[in-house]
Protein backbone atom coordinates (compact mmCIF):
# COMPACT_ATOMS: atom_id res chain seq x y z
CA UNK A 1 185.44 -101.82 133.01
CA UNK A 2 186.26 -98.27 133.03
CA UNK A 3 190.11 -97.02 133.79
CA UNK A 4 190.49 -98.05 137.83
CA UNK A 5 188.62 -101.33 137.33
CA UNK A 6 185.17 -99.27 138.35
CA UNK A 7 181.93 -100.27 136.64
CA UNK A 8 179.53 -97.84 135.65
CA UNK A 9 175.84 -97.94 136.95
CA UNK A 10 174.58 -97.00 133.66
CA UNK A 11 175.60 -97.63 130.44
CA UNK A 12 173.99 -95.11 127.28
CA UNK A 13 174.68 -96.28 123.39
CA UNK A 14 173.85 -94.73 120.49
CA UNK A 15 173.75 -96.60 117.17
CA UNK A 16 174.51 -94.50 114.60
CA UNK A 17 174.67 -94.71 110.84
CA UNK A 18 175.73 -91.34 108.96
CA UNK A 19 174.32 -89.17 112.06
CA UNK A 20 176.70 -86.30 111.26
CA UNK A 21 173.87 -83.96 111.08
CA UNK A 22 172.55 -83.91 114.71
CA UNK A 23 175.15 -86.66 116.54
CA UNK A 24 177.43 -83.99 118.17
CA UNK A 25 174.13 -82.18 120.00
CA UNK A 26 173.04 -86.03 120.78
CA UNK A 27 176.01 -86.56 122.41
CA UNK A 28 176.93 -83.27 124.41
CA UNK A 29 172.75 -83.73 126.07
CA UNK A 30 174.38 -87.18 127.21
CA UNK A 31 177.46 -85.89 128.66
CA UNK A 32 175.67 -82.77 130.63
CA UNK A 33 173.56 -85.24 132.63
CA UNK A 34 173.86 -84.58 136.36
CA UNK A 35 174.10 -87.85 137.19
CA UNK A 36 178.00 -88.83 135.88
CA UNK A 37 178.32 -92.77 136.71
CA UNK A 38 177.91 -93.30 133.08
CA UNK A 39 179.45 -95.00 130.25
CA UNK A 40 178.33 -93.91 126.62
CA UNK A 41 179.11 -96.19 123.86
CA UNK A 42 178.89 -94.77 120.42
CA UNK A 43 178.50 -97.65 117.96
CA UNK A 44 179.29 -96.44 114.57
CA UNK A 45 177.31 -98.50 111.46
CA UNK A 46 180.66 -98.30 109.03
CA UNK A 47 178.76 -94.28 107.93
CA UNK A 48 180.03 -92.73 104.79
CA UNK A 49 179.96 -89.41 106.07
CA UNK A 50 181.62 -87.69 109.38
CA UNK A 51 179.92 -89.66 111.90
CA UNK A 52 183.82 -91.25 113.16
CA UNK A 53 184.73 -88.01 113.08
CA UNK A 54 182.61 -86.06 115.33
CA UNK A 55 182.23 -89.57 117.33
CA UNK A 56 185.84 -89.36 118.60
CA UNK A 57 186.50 -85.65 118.90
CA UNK A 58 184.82 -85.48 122.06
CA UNK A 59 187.82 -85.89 124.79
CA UNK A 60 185.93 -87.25 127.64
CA UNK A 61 186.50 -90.54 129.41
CA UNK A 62 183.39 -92.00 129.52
CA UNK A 63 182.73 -92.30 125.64
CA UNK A 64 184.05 -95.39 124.24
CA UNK A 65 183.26 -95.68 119.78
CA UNK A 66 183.03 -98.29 118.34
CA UNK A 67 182.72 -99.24 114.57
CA UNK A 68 181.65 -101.59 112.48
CA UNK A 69 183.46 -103.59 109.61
CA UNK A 70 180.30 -103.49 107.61
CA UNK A 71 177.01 -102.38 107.81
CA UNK A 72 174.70 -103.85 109.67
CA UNK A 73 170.67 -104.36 109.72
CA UNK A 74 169.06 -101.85 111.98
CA UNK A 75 168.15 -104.38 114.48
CA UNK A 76 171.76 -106.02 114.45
CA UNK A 77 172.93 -102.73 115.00
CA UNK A 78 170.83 -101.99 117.88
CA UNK A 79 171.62 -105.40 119.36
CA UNK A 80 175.50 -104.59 119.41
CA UNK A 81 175.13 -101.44 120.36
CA UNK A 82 173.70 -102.88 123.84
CA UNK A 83 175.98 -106.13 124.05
CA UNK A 84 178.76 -103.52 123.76
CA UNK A 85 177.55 -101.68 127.48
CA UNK A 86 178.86 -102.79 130.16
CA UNK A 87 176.61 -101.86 132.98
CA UNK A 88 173.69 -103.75 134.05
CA UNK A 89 171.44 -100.92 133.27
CA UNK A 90 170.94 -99.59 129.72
CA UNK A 91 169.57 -96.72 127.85
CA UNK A 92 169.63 -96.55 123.89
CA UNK A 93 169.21 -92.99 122.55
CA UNK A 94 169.30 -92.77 118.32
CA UNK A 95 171.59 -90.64 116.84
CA UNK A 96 168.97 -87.43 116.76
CA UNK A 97 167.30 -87.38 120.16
CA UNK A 98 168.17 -85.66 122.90
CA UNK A 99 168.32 -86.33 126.60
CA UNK A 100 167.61 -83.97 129.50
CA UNK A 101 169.80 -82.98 132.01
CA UNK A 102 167.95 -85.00 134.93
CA UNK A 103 167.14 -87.96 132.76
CA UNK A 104 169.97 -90.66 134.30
CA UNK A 105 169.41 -88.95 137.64
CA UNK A 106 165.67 -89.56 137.83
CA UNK A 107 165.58 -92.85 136.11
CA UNK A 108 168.41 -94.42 137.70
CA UNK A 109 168.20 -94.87 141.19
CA UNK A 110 164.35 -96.44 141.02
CA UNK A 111 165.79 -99.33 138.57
CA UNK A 112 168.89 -99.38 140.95
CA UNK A 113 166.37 -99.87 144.26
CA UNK A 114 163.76 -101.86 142.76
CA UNK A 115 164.95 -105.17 141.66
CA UNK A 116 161.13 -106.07 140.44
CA UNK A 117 161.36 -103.28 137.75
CA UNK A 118 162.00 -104.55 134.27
CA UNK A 119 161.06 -100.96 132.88
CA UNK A 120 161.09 -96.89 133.46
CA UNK A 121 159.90 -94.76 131.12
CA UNK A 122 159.57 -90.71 131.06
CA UNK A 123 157.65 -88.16 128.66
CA UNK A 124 159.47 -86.61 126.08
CA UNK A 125 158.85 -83.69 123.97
CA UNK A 126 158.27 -84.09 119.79
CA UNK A 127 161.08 -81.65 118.43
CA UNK A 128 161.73 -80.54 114.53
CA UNK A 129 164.88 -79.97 112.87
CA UNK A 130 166.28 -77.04 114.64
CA UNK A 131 165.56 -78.65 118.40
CA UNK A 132 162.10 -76.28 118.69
CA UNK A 133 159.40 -78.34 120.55
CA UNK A 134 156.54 -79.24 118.18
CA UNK A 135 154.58 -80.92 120.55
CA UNK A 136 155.53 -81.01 124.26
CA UNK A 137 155.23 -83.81 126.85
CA UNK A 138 154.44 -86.73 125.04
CA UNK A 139 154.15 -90.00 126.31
CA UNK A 140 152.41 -92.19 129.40
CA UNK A 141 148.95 -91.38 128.58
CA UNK A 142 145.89 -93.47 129.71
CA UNK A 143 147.65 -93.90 133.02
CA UNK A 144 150.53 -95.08 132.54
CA UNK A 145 152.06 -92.78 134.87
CA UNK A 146 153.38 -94.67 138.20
CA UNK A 147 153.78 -98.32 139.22
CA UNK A 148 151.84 -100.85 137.04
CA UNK A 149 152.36 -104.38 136.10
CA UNK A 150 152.97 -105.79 132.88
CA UNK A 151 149.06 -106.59 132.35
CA UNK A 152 148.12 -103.18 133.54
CA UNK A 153 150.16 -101.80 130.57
CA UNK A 154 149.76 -104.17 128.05
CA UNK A 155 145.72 -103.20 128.59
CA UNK A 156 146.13 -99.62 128.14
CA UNK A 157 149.04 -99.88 125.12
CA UNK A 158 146.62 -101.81 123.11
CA UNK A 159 143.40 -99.98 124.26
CA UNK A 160 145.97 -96.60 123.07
CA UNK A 161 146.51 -97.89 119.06
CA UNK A 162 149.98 -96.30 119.35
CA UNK A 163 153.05 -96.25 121.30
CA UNK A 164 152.33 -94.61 124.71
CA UNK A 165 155.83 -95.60 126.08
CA UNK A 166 157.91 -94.14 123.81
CA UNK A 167 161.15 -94.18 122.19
CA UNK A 168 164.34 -95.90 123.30
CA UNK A 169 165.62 -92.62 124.57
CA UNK A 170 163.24 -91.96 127.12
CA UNK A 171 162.88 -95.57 128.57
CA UNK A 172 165.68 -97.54 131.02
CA UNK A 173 165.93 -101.29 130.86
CA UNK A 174 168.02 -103.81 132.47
CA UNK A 175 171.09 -106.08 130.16
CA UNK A 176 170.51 -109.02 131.44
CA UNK A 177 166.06 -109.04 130.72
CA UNK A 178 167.16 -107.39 127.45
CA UNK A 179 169.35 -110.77 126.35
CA UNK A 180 166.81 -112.65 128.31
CA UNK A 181 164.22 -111.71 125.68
CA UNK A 182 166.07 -111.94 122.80
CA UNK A 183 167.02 -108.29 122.14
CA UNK A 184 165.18 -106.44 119.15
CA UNK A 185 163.73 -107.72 116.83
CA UNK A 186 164.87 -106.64 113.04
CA UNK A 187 161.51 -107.71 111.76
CA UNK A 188 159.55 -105.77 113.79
CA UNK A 189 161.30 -102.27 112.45
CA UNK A 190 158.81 -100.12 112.74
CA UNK A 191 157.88 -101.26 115.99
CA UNK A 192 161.10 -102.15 117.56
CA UNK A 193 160.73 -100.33 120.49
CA UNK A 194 157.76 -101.14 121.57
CA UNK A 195 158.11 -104.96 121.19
CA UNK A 196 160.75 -105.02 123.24
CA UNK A 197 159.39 -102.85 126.01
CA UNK A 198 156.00 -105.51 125.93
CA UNK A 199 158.98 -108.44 126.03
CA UNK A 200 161.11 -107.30 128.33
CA UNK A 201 157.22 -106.53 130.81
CA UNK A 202 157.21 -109.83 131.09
CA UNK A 203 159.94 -110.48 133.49
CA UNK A 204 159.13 -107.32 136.26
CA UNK A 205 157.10 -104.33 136.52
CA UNK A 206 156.54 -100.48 135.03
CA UNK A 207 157.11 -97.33 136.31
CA UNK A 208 155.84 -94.16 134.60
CA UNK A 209 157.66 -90.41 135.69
CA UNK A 210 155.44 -87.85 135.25
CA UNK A 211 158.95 -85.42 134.03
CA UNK A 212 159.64 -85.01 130.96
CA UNK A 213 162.82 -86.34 130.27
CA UNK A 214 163.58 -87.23 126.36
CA UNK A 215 163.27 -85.38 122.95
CA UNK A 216 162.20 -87.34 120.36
CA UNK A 217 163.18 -85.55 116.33
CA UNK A 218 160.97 -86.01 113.69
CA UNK A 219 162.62 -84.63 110.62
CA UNK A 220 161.51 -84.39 106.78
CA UNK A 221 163.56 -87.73 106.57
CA UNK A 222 162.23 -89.08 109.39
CA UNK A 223 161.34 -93.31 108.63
CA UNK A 224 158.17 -93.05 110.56
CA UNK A 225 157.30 -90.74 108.35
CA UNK A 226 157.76 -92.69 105.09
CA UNK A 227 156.31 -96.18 106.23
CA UNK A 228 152.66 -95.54 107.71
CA UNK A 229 150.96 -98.67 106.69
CA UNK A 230 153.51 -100.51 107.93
CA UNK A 231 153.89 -99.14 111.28
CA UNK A 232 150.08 -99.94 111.12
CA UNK A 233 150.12 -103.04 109.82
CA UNK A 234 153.08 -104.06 112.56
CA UNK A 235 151.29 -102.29 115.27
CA UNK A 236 147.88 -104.50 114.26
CA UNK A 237 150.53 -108.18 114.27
CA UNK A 238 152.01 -106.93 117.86
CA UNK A 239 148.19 -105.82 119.27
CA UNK A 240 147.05 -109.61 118.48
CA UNK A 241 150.04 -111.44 120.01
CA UNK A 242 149.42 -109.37 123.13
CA UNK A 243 145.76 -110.45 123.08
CA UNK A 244 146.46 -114.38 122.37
CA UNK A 245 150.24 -114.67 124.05
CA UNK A 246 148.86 -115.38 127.47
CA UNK A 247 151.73 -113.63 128.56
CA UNK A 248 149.73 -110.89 130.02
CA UNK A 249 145.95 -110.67 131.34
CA UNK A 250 144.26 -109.03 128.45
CA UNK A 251 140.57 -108.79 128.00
CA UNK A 252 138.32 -109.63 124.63
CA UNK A 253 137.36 -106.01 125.25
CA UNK A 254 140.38 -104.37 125.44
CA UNK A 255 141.62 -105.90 121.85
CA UNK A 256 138.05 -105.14 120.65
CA UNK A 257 138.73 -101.22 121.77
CA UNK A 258 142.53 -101.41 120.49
CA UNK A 259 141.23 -102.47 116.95
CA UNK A 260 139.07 -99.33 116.91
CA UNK A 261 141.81 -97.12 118.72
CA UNK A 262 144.32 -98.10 115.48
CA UNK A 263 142.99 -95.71 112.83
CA UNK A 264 142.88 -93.10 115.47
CA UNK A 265 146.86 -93.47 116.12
CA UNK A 266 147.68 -93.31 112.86
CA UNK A 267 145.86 -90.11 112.08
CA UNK A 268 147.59 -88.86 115.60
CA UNK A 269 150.96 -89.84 114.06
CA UNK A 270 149.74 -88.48 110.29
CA UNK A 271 149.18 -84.87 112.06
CA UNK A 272 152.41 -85.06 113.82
CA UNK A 273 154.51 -85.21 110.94
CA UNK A 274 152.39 -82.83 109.09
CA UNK A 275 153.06 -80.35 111.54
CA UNK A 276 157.03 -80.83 111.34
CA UNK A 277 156.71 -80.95 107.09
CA UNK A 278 155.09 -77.18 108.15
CA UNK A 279 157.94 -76.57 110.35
CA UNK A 280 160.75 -77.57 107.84
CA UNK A 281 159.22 -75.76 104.64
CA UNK A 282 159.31 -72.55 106.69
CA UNK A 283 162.88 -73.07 107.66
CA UNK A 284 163.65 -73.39 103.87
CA UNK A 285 161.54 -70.16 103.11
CA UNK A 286 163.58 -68.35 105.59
CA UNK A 287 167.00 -69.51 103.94
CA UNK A 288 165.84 -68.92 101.20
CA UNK A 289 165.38 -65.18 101.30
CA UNK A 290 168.05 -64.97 103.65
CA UNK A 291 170.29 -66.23 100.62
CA UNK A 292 168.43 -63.96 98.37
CA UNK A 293 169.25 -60.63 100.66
CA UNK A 294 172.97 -62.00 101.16
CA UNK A 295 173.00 -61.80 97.10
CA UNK A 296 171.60 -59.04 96.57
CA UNK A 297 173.94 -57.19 99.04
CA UNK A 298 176.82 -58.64 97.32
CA UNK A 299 175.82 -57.32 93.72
C-alpha cells in the first residue's frame, strides 16, 4: 500500500529495458491523467543506458521503480511488471507509448462498476518518432465498439486478420483474471497482447470506448517492424486455437474468412510502417541540412 495504508484503484507499469529515448514523455502522459488514484510502477530490465536515471528523477509519490538483478525475457518482464501492482486493476503501457489525459478516467470507473468485465479497451492513434500522429484512431473496428461477449469478439478478431484491440496501453484488465490465466505468454512475442486479451475474455465480458485514448509509436526500430512472418505465422497458431479451443462460440465460417483476412493484415501492418520509415528519413533529411547550415555559418 501507498504511504497512509490507502490502496490505489489503479495500478499503471511500464516495463522498460534501455527506454531512455522516449521513457520520460511516457511517464509525464501517465502522471497528467485526471484521474489521480493511481500507482505507476516503473520496472526497470537491469538497461545499460539512463533508463534508472530518468526513472527516479521524477519526485512524485505515486511512482514506485523497480529494477532488476538481471535481464529478463520480455514476457518475464512483463509478468513482474504486473505482479509488482498493487491494485486490482491494471494497465501496462511500454516504455514509448503514450497515454491521454482522460484515459484512467474513462476506463476506470466501468471496470470499477461492472464486476462481469474482464476487459476495456480504447482507440489509439499510430504516432512516429517525434509524437506526430501517422495514422489517427486506430483500433475497435468491425464493431467492437460497446458491450460484447467474449464470442462476439473472438468472431470479429479472427474474421479482422490483425489485432483490432490493441496494445497494452490502451486496454484495462483486472490482477486477479490476469494470474488466473497465466499472465503472458513469452512464446507468443509477437502476439503477446492479444493472447492475453482472448485469455483473459474468457472469464467476463468486453467493452469498446469509442475515445481515443492511447498512442501507440512505431519507430525505425520498432520489433513489429523487423519480424513480419512471424507476427503472421503467430497470428495464424492463435486464429486456430480460437477456432478449435471451444472456449468461445466460433463458426467454420468465421475461421474460413479469418484465413483470407490474414494476408490483408499484414499488408495493413506492411503500409503502416512504410509510412513511419517515410516519416523518419525526412526527419534525418531535415537534420541533416540543418547541420549543414549550422556548419556553414560557423566557417
Amino acid at each position: 500500500m501507498r504511504p497512509g495504508g490507502f490502496l490505489p484503484s489503479v495500478s499503471v507499469c511500464i516495463p522498460v529495458y534501455n527506454g531512455e529515448a522516449f521513457l520520460a514523455e511516457t511517464i509525464r502522459s501517465i502522471l497528467e491523467q485526471t484521474l489521480g488514484d493511481f500507482e505507476l510502477v516503473v520496472l526497470d530490465n537491469n538497461s545499460t543506458d539512463a533508463t534508472w536515471q530518468i526513472a527516479t528523477s521524477f519526485r512524485d509519490r505515486r511512482i514506485r521503480v523497480e529494477h532488476n538483478r538481471e535481464t529478463l525475457p520480455q514476457g518475464d518482464n512483463w509478468n513482474r511488471a504486473v505482479h509488482l501492482c498493487r491494485a486490482p486493476l491494471v494497465k501496462l503501457v511500454c516504455a514509448d507509448d503514450l497515454l491521454h489525459p482522460r484515459c484512467l478516467e474513462l476506463q476506470v470507473p466501468p471496470m470499477r462498476d461492472d464486476p462481469s468485465l474482464a476487459v476495456v479497451a480504447a482507440r489509439r492513434h499510430m504516432i512516429d518518432e517525434q509524437s506526430r500522429v501517422l495514422v489517427p484512431r486506430r483500433g475497435l473496428g468491425g464493431g467492437l465498439v460497446g458491450l460484447h461477449s467474449g464470442s462476439e469478439v473472438a468472431r470479429r478478431v479472427i474474421r479482422n486478420g490483425a489485432n483490432p484491440i490493441g496494445e497494452p496501453g490502451n486496454v484495462l484488465f483486472r490482477r486477479e483474471q490476469f494470474v488466473t490465466a497465466g499472465g503472458w505468454r513469452g512464446d507468443r512475442r509477437f502476439i503477446m497482447d492479444l493472447d492475453l486479451w482472448m485469455r483473459l475474455l474468457q472469464y467476463g465480458d468486453f467493452l469498446g470506448l469509442p475515445e481515443t485514448l492511447a498512442a501507440f509509436r512505431i519507430s525505425r526500430g520498432s520489433v513489429s517492424a523487423e519480424f513480419e512472418q512471424q507476427i503472421s505465422d503467430e497470428q495464424q497458431l492463435l486464429l486456430d486455437e480460437l477456432g478449435g479451443s471451444g472456449a468461445f462460440d466460433v463458426r467454420p465460417l468465421d475461421v474460413r474468412i479469418g484465413r483470407l483476412a490474414l494476408p490483408l493484415g499484414r499488408a495493413r501492418r506492411k503500409a503502416l510502417f512504410k509510412v513511419s520509415r517515410i516519416a523518419a528519413r525526412k526527419d534525418d533529411r531535415v537534420l541533416a541540412e540543418q547541420q549543414e547550415a549550422h556548419e556553414a555559418e560557423a566557417r
